[in-house]
Protein backbone atom coordinates (compact mmCIF):
# COMPACT_ATOMS: atom_id res chain seq x y z
CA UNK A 1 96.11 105.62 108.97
CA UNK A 2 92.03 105.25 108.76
CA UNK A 3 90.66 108.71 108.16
CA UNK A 4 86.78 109.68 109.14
CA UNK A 5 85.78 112.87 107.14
CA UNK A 6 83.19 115.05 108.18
CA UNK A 7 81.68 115.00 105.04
CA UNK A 8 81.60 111.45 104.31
CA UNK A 9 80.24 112.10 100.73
CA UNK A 10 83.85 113.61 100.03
CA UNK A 11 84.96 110.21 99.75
CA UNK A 12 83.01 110.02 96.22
CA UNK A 13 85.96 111.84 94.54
CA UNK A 14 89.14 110.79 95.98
CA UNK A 15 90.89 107.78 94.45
CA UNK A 16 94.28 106.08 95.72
CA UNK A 17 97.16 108.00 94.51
CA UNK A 18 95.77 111.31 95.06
CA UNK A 19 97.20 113.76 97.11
CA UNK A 20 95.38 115.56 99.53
CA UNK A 21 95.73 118.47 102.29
CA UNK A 22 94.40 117.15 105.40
CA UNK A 23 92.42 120.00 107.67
CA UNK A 24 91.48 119.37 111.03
CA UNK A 25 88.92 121.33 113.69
CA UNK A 26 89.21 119.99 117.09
CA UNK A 27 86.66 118.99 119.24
CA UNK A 28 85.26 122.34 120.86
CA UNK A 29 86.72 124.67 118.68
CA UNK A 30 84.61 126.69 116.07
CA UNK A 31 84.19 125.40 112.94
CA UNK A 32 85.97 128.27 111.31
CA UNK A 33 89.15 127.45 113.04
CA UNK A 34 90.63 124.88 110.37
CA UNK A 35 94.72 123.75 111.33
CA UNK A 36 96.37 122.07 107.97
CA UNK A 37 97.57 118.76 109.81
CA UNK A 38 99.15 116.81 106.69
CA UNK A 39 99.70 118.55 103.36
CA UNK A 40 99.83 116.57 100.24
CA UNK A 41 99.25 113.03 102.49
CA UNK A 42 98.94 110.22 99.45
CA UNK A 43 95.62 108.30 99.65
CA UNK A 44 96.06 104.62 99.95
CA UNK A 45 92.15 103.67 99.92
CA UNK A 46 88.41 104.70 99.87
CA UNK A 47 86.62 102.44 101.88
CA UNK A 48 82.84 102.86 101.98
CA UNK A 49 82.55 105.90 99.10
CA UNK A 50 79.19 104.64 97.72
CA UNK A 51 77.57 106.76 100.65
CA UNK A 52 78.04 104.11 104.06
CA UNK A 53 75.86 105.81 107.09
CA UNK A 54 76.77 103.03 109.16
CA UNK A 55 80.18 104.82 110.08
CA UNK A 56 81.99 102.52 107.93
CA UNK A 57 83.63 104.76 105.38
CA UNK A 58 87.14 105.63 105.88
CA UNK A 59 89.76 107.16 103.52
CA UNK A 60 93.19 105.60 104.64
CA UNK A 61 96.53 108.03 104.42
CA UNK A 62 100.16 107.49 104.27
CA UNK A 63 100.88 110.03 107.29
CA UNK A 64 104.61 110.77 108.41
CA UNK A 65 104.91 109.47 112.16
CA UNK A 66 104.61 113.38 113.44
CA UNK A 67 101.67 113.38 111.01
CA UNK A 68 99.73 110.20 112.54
CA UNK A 69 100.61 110.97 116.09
CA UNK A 70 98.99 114.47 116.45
CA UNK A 71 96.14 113.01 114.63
CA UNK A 72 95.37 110.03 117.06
CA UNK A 73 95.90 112.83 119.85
CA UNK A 74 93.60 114.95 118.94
CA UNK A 75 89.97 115.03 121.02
CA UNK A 76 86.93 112.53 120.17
CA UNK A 77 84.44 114.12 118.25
CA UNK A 78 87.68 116.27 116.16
CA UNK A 79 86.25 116.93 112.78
CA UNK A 80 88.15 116.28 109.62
CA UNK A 81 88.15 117.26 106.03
CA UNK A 82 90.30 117.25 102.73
CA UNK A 83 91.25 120.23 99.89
CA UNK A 84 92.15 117.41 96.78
CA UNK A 85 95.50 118.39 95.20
CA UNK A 86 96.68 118.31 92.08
C-alpha cells in the first residue's frame, strides 16, 4: 500500500527490503500523540526519494489486511512517519 510520509526527505534512506515501524498521528490530534500502526512492515519501493515536492513520493508497504484497512480509514490530512529497523 502507497505510503505519504510527513517528512518526505525520510524516503532518502529507506531501500526495499527494509523493515520499518510505521507511526501514525491522526488528523486533529497533537503531534505528540504517535499510535505504532504496522511494526516491522517490509518496504517494497521508494518512489520519488530524490526530494519530489510535487506530492509524488511514496514509500509502498507490504501491510497485513488489518494493517492496510485502519490505514485507509484513518482522517485526510493523518500524518505519517517511519523508525527504520534493523
Amino acid at each position: 500500500m502507497p505510503i505519504r510520509l510527513a517528512e518526505p526527505a525520510a524516503l532518502a534512506v529507506l531501500r526495499p527490503g527494509a523493515r520499518v515501524d510505521l507511526l501514525v498521528v491522526p488528523a486533529g490530534r497533537a503531534t505528540g500523540t504517535a499510535t505504532l500502526l504496522a511494526p516491522r512492515a517490509l518496504v517494497l519501493d521508494v518512489v520519488g526519494a530524490a526530494g519530489a515536492v510535487d506530492g509524488s513520493s511514496a514509500l509502498y508497504l507490504a501491510l497485513r489486511p488489518e494493517q492496510a484497512q485502519r490505514a485507509v480509514g484513518l482522517p485526510e490530512g493523518s500524518r505519517f512517519a517511519v523508525v527504520v529497523r534493523e
